[in-house]
Structures are given as C-alpha cells and as structure tokens.
C-alpha atoms as a PDB file:
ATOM      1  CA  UNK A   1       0.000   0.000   0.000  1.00  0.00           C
ATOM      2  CA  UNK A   2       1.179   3.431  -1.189  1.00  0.00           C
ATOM      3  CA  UNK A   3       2.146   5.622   2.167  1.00  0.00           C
ATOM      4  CA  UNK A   4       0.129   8.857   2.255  1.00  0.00           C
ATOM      5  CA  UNK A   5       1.961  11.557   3.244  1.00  0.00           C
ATOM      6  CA  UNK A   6       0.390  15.184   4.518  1.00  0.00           C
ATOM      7  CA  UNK A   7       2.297  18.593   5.051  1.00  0.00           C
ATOM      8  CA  UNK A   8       1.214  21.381   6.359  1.00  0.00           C
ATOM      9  CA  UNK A   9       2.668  25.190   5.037  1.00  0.00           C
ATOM     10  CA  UNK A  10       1.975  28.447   5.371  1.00  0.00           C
ATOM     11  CA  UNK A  11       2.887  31.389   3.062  1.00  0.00           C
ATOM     12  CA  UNK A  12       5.816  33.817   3.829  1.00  0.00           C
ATOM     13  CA  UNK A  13       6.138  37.020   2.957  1.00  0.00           C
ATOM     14  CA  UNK A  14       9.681  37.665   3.579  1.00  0.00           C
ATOM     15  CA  UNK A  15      12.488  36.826   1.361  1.00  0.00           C
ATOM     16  CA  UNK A  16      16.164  36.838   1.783  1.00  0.00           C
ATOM     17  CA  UNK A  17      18.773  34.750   3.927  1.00  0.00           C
ATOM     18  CA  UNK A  18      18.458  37.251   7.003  1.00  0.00           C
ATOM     19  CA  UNK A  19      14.238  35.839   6.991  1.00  0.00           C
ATOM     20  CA  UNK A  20      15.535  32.169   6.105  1.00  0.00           C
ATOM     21  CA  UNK A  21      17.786  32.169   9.110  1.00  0.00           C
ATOM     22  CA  UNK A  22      14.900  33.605  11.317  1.00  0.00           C
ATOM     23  CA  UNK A  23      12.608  31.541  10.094  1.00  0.00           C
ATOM     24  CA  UNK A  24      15.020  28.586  10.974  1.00  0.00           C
ATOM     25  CA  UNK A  25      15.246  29.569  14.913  1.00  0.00           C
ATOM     26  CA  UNK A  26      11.606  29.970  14.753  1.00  0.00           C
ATOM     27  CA  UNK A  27      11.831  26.471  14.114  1.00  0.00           C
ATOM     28  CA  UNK A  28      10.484  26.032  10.716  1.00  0.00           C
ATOM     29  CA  UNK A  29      12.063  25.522   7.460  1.00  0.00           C
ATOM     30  CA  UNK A  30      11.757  28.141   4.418  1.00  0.00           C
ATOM     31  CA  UNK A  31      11.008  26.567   1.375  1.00  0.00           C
ATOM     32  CA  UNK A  32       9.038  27.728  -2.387  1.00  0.00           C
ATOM     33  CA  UNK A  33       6.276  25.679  -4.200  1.00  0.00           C
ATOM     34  CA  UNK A  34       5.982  26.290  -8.127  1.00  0.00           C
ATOM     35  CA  UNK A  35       5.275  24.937 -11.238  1.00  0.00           C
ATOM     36  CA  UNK A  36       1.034  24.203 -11.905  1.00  0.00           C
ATOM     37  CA  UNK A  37       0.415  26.765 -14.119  1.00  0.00           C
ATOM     38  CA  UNK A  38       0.744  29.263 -10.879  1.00  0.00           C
ATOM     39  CA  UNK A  39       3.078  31.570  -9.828  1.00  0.00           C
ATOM     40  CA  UNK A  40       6.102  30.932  -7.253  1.00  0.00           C
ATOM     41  CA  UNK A  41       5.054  31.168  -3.667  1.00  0.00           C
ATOM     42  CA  UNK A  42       7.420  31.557  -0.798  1.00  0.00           C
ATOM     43  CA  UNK A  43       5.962  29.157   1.960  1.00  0.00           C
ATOM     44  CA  UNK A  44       7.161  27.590   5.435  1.00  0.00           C
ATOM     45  CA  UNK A  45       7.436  23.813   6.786  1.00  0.00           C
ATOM     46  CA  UNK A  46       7.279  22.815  10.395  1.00  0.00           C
ATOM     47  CA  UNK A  47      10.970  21.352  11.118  1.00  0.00           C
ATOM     48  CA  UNK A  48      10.026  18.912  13.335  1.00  0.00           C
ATOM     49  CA  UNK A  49       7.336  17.487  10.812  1.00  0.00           C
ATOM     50  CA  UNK A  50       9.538  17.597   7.925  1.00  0.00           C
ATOM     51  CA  UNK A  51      12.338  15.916   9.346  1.00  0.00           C
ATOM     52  CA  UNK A  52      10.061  12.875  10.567  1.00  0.00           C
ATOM     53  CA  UNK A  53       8.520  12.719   6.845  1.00  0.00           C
ATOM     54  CA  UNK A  54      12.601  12.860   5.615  1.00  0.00           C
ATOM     55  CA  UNK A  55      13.402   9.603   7.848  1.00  0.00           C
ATOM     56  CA  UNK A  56      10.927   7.785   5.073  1.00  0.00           C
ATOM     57  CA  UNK A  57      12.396   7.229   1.766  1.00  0.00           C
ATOM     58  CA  UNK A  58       9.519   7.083   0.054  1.00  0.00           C
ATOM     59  CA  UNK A  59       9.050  11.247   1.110  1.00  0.00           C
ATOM     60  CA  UNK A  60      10.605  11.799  -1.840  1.00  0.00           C
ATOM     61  CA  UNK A  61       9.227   9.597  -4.328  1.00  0.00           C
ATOM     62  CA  UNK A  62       5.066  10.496  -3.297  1.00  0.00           C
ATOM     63  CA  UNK A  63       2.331  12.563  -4.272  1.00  0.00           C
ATOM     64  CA  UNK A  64       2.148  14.456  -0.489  1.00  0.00           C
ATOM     65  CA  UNK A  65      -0.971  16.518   0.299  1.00  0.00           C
ATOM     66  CA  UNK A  66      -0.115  20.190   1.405  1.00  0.00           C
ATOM     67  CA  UNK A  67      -2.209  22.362   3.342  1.00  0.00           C
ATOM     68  CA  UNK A  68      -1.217  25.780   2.718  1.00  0.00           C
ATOM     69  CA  UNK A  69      -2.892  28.629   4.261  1.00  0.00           C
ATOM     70  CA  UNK A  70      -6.334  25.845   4.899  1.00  0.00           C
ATOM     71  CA  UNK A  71      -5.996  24.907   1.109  1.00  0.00           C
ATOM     72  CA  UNK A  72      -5.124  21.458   0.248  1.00  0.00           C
ATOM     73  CA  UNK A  73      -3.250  20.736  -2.999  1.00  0.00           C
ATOM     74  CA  UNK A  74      -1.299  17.760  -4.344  1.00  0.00           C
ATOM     75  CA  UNK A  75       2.802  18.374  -5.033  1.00  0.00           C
ATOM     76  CA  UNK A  76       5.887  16.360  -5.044  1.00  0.00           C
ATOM     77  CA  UNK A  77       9.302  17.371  -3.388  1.00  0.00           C
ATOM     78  CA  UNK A  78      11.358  18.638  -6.108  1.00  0.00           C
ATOM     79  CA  UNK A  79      14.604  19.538  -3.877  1.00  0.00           C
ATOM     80  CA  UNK A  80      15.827  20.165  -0.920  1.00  0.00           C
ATOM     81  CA  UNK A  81      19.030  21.683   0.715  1.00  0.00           C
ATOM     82  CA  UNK A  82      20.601  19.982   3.658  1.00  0.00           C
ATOM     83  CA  UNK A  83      23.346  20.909   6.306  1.00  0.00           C
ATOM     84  CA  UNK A  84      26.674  20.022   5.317  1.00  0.00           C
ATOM     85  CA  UNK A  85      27.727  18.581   8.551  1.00  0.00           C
ATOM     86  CA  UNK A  86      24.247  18.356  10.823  1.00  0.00           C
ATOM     87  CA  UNK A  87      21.554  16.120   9.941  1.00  0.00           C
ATOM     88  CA  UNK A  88      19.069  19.143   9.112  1.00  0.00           C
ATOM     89  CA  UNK A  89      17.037  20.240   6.223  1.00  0.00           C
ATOM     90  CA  UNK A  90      17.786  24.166   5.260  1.00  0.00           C
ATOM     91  CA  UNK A  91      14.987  24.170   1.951  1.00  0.00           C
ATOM     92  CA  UNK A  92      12.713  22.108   0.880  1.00  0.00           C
ATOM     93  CA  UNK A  93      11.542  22.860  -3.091  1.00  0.00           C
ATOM     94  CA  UNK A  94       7.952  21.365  -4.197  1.00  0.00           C
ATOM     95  CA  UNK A  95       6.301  21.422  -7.619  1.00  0.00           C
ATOM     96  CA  UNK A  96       2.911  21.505  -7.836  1.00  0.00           C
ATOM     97  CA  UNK A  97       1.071  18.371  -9.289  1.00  0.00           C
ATOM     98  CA  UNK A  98      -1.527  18.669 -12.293  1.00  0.00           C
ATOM     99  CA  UNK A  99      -3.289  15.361 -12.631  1.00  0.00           C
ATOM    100  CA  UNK A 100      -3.588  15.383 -16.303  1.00  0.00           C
ATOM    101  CA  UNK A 101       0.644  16.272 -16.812  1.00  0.00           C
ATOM    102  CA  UNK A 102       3.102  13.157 -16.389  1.00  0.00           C
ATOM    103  CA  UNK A 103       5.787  13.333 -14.082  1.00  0.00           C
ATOM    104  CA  UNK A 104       9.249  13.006 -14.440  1.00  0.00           C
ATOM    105  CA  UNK A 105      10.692  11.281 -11.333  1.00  0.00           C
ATOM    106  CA  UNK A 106      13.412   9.510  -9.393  1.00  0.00           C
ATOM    107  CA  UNK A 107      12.712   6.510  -8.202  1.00  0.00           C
ATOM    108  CA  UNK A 108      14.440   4.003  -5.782  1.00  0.00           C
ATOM    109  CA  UNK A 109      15.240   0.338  -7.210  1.00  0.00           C
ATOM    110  CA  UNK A 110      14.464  -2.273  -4.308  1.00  0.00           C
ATOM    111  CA  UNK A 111      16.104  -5.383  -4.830  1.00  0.00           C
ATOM    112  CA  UNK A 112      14.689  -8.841  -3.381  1.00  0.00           C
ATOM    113  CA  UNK A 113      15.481 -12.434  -3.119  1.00  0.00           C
ATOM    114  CA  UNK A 114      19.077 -11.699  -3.152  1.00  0.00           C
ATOM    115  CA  UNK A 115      19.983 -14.963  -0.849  1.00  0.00           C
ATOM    116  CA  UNK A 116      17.797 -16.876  -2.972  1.00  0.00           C
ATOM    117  CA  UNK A 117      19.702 -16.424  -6.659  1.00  0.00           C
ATOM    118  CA  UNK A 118      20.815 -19.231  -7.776  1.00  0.00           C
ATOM    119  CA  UNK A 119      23.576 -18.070  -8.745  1.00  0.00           C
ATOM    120  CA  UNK A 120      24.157 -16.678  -5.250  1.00  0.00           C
ATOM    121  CA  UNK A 121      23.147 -20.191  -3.414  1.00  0.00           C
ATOM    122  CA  UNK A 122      24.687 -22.641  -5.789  1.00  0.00           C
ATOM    123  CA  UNK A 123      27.462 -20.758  -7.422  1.00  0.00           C
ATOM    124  CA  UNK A 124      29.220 -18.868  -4.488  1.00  0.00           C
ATOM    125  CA  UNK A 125      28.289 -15.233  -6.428  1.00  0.00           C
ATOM    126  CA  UNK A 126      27.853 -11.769  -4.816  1.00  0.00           C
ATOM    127  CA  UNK A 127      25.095  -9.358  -5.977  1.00  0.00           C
ATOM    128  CA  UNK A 128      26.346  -6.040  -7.732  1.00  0.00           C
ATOM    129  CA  UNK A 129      23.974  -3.625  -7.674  1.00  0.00           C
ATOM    130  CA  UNK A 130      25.159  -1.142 -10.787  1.00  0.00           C
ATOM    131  CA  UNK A 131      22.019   1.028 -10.476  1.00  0.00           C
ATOM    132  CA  UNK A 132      19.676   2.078  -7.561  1.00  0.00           C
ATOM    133  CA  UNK A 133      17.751   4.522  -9.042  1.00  0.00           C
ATOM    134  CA  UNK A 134      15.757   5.265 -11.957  1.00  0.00           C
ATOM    135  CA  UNK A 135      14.223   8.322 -13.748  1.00  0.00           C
ATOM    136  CA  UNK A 136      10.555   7.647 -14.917  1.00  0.00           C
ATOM    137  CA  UNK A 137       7.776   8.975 -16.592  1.00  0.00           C
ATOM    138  CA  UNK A 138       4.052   8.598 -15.728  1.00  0.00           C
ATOM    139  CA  UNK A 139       0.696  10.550 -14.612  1.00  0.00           C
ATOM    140  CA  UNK A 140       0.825  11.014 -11.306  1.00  0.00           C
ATOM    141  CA  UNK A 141      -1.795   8.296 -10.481  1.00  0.00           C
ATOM    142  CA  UNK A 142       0.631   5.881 -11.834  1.00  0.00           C
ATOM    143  CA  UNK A 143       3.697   7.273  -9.821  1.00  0.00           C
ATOM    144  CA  UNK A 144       5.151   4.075  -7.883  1.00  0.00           C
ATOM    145  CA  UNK A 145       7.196   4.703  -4.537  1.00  0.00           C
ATOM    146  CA  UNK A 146       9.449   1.981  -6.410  1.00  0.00           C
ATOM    147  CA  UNK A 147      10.392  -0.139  -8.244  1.00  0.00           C
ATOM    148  CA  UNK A 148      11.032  -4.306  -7.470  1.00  0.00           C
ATOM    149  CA  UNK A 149      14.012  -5.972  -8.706  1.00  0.00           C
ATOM    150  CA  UNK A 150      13.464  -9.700  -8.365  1.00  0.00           C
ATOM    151  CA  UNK A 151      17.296 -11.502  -7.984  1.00  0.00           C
ATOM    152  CA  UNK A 152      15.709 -14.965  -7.508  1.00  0.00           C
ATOM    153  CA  UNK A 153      15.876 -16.610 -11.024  1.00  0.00           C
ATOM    154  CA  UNK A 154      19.118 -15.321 -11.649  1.00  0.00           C
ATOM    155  CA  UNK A 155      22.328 -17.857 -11.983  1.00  0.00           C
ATOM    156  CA  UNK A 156      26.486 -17.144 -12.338  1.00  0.00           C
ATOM    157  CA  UNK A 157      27.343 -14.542 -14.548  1.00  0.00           C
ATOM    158  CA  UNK A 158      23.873 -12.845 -15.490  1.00  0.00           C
ATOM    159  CA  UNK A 159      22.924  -9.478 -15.985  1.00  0.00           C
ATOM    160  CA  UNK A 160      19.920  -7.120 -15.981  1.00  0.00           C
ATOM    161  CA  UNK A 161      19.453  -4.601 -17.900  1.00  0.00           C
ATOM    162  CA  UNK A 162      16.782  -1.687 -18.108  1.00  0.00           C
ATOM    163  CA  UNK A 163      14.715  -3.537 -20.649  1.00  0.00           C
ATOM    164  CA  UNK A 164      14.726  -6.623 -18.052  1.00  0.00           C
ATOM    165  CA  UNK A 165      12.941  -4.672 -15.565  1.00  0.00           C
ATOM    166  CA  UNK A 166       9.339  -4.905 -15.199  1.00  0.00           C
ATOM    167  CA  UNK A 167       7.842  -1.485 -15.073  1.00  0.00           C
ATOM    168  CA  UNK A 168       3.776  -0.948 -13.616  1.00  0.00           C
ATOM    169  CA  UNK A 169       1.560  -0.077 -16.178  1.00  0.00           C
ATOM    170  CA  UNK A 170       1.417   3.192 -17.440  1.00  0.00           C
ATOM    171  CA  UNK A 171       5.177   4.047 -15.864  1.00  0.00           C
ATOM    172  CA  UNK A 172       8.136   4.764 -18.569  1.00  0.00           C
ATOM    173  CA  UNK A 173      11.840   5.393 -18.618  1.00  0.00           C
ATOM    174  CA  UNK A 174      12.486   8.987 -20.996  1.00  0.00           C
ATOM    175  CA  UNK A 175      14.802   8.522 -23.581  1.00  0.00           C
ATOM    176  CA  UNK A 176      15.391   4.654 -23.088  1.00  0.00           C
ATOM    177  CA  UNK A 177      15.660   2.830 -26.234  1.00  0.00           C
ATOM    178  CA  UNK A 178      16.283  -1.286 -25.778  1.00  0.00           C
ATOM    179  CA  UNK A 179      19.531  -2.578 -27.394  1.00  0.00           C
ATOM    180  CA  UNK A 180      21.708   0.894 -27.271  1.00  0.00           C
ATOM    181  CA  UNK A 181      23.512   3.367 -24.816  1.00  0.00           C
ATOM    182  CA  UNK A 182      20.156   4.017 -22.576  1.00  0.00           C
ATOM    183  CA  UNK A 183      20.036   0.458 -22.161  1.00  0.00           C
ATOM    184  CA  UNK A 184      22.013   0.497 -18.631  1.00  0.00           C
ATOM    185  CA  UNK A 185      22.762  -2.617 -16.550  1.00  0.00           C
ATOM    186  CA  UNK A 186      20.944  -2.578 -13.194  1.00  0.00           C
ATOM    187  CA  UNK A 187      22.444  -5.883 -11.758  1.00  0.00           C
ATOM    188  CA  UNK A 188      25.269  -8.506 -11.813  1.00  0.00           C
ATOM    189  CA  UNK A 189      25.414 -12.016 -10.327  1.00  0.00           C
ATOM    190  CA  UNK A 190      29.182 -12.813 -10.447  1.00  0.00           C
ATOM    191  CA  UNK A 191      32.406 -13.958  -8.198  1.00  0.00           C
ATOM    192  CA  UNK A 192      34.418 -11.203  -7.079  1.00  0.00           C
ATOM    193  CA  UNK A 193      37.960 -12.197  -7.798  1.00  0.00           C
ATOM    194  CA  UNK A 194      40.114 -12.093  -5.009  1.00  0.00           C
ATOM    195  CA  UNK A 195      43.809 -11.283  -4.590  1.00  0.00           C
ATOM    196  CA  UNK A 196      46.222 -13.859  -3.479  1.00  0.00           C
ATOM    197  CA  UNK A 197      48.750 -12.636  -0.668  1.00  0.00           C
ATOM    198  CA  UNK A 198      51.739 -15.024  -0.581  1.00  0.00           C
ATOM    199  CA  UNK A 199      53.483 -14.427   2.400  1.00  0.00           C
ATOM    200  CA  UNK A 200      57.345 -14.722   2.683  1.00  0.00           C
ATOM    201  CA  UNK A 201      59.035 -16.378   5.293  1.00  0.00           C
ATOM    202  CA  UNK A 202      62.806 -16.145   6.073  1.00  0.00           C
ATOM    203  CA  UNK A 203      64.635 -18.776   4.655  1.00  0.00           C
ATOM    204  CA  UNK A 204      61.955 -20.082   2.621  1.00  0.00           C
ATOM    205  CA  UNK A 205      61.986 -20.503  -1.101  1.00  0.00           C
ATOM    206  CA  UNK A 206      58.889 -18.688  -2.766  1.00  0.00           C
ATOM    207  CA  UNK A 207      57.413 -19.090  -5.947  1.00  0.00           C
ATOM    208  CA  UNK A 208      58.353 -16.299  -7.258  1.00  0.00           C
ATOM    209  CA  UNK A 209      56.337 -16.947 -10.767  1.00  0.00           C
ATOM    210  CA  UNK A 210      53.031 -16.758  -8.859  1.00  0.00           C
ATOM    211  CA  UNK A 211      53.675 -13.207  -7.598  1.00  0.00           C
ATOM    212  CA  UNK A 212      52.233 -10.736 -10.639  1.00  0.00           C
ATOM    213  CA  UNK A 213      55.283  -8.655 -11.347  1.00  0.00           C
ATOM    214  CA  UNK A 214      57.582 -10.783  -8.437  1.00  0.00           C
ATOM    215  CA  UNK A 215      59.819 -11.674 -11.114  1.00  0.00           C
ATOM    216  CA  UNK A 216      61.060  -8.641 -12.185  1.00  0.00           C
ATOM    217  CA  UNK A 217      61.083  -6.797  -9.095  1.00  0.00           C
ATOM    218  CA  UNK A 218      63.857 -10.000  -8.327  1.00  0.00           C
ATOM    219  CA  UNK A 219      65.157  -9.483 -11.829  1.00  0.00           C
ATOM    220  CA  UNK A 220      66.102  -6.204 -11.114  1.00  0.00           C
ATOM    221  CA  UNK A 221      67.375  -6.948  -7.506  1.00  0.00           C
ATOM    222  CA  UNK A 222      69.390  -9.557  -8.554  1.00  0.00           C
ATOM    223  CA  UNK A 223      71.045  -7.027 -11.363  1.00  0.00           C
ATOM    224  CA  UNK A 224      71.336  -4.353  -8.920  1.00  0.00           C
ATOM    225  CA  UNK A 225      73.371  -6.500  -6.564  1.00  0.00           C
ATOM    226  CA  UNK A 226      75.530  -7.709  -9.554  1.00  0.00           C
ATOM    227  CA  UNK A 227      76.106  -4.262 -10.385  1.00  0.00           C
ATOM    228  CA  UNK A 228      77.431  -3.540  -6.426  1.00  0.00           C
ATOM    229  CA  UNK A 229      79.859  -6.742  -6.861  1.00  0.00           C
ATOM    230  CA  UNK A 230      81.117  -5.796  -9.207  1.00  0.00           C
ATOM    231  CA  UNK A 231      81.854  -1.932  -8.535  1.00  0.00           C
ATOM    232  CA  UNK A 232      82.867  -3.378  -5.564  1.00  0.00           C
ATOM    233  CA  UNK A 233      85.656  -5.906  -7.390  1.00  0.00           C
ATOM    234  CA  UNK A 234      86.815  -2.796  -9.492  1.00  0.00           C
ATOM    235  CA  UNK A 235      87.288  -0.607  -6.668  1.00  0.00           C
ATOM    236  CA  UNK A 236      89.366  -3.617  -4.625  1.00  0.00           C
ATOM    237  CA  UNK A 237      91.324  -4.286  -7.964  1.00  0.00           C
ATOM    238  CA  UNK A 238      92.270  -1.067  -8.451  1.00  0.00           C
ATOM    239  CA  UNK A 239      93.435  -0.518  -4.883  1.00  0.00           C
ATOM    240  CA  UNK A 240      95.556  -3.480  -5.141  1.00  0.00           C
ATOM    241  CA  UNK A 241      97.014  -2.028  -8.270  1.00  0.00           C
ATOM    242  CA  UNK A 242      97.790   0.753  -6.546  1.00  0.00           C
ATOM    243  CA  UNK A 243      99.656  -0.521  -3.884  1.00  0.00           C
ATOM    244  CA  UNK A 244     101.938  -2.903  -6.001  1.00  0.00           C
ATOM    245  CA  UNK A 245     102.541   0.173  -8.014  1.00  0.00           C
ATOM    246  CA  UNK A 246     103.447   1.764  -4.450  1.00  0.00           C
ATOM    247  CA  UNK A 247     105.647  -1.062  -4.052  1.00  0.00           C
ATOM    248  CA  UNK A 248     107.687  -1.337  -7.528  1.00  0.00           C
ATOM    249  CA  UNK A 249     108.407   2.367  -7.390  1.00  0.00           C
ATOM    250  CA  UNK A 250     110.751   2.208  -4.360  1.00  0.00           C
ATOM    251  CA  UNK A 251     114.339   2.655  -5.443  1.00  0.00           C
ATOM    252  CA  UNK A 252     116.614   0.084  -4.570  1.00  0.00           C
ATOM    253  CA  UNK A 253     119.201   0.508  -1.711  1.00  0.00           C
ATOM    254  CA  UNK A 254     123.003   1.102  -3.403  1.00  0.00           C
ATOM    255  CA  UNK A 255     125.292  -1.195  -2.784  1.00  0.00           C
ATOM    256  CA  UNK A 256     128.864  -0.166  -0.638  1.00  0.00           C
ATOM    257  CA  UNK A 257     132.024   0.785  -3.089  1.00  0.00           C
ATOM    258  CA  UNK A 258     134.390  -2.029  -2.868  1.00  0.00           C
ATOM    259  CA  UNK A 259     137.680  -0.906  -1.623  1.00  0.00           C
ATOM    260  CA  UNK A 260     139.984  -0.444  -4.084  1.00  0.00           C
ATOM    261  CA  UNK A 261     137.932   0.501  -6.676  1.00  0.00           C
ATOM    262  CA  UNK A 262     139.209   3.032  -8.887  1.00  0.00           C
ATOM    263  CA  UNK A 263     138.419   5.346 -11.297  1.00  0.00           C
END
C-alpha cells in the first residue's frame, strides 16, 4: 500500500537569507512551491514534521498533500538543501502536481530475493547492484514509490538490464531505447575475484612466478646486486694495483764501493 503523506505550510512574505535564518530559529524551514500553471510562492514547513517525513524514503518519491494557508493541494518534493555537517534540512523545493501532466521522477530500485539467486546459493556469487535509481515517466496516479528488482531466477554470470525490468503499467523510462547506450545494466550475479597474498618467510623458497610482477622486481634486484659486486671488485682491484705500483716504485738501496775501486 502506497504511504500517504500530509504537510502542512503556510505562506511567507519575507524573502532573503536574514528571513531564512529567522525563520530557521523559529523552528520552521523556508522553502518555495511552483510549477502548476501558478506563480512561485514563498511558503514555510514545520521542522520537526519535515524531518520525521525525511526519515521515510519514500518522502521523496510520493504525491504528499499540502495544506497551505487551509488549502489542500497535491505536489511532489522537487529539492531540498541539507546541512553540510548536521543532519538538518535548510529548503525544501515542491512542484505543484496537475493530474492530467506526467511526471518526471526519481525513483528508488528495491532489490529482493538476493539470498535466494541461484547463482548466489549454488554458485558462491555476490550481488552487484550497478544502479539504484531510476528516472521515470508517468501521470501522477501511476507514480510508484518503487520499483522491485526480483534476484531470484538469476544464476552465475547474469545481468539485468533496463529492458529486463518490469515497469507498472502506465510508468516509462524517458529517452530509453532497448539494445543501445540508454540500455544500462541494473544488476550482476558474479564472483568477485580475489587477490592472493603469498606471504614470505625467512629462509623459505617462494614461488616467485606466482607473484604478478615478483619476477622482475627480483630481476632487477638480482642485477642491482651484480652491479654492487662488481663496482665493488673494481674498486678492490684497483686498490691493489695501486699498492703494487706503491711497491715497484721504491728505489733500490746502493750497494757499498768495494775498496779499491778506482776510477
């Protein structure tokens, strides 16, 4: 059954941030309602009420009934504002609703039956969900809170797409054309592949072929070393030179004149 949601208003005729921010310790929320064929109208929300309508997520997928000023009238939230860091409403933007002009909404995707899949049960898969929301068109009679996304008949390696889904009557996606671009996936039955960790331990011997890129990473130690070594040779051979050349260079000692020795 479709939740019924009421909201009562009240017209303001201030304008500005300095009457926003009054309005806001006043404990209401400043807000506009449009569209209808009528004019703009500045109006005013209870804060209390429209944060306990907010906790509902189908607030913002609903026809809601507005009093304003004792008038009742039939309009959809359009947008809203919220506090960057507090959980608090700032604006709330509603359209008005014309019962013979379709609607172009956002609407939630609910999916079911997930631990059911087969695919899920039998084949060890996890559930992607690639979309979980949908823009639709449709008179605002026909206006679903959402839409159902049964997972149950699907098996390993399926996928839904847009044209998969099955709409309620009357209800359309703009722009969607089956078999091209606007034909998006909703959801994916599949294994999530998992990375292998292959820990290391001292002294062991590790594959190093089943390590993605372990090879060269050892490769490239095992050249780098090399390259030390020998630098390290050259520098050690040349050192030795050095010193033999240090050694051959010393003059010898002259041997003692013999006596007798003449000139």
């Amino acid at each position: 059954m479709a939740h019924q949601f009421s909201l009562a208003a009240e017209t303001r005729r201030d304008a500005g941030k300095g009457a926003s921010r009054r309005l806001r310790r006043e404990g209401k929320i400043p807000g506009i309602m449009y569209g209808g064929g009528q004019a703009p109208t500045g109006v005013a929300f209870d804060t209390n009420a429209v944060h306990k309508n907010m906790a509902q997520e189908a607030f913002l997928s609903s026809i809601l009934t507005v009093t304003l000023d004792g008038k009742k009238l039939q309009a959809i939230v359009r947008d809203y504002q919220a506090h960057p860091a507090k959980r608090a409403i700032l604006h709330l933007d509603l359209q008005r609703v014309v019962a013979t002009e379709k609607l172009r909404m956002t609407i939630p995707l609910h999916f079911i039956n997930e631990e059911l899949s087969v695919g899920v049960k039998l084949g060890g898969a996890s559930v992607s969900h690639l979309l979980t929301e949908l823009e639709v068109s449709c008179l605002p009679q026909d206006l679903p809170e959402y839409i159902e996304v049964d997972i149950a008949p699907m098996q390993l390696n399926d996928m839904l797409h847009i044209r998969d889904l099955k709409l309620p009557k009357g209800v359309d996606v703009p722009g969607f054309l089956a078999n091209s671009d606007s034909d998006l996936p909703v959801v994916h039955v599949h294994v999530l592949r998992a990375v292998e960790e292959v820990a290391v331990v001292p002294g062991a011997t590790a594959d190093v072929a089943a390590v993605p890129g372990a090879g060269d990473k050892a490769a490239a130690g095992a050249e780098k070393a090399g390259d030390k070594a020998a630098a390290g040779a050259e520098k050690a051979g040349d050192k030795a030179g050095g010193d033999k050349g240090k050694a051959g260079a010393k003059p010898a000692a002259a041997k003692p004149a013999a006596k007798g020795d003449k000139k």
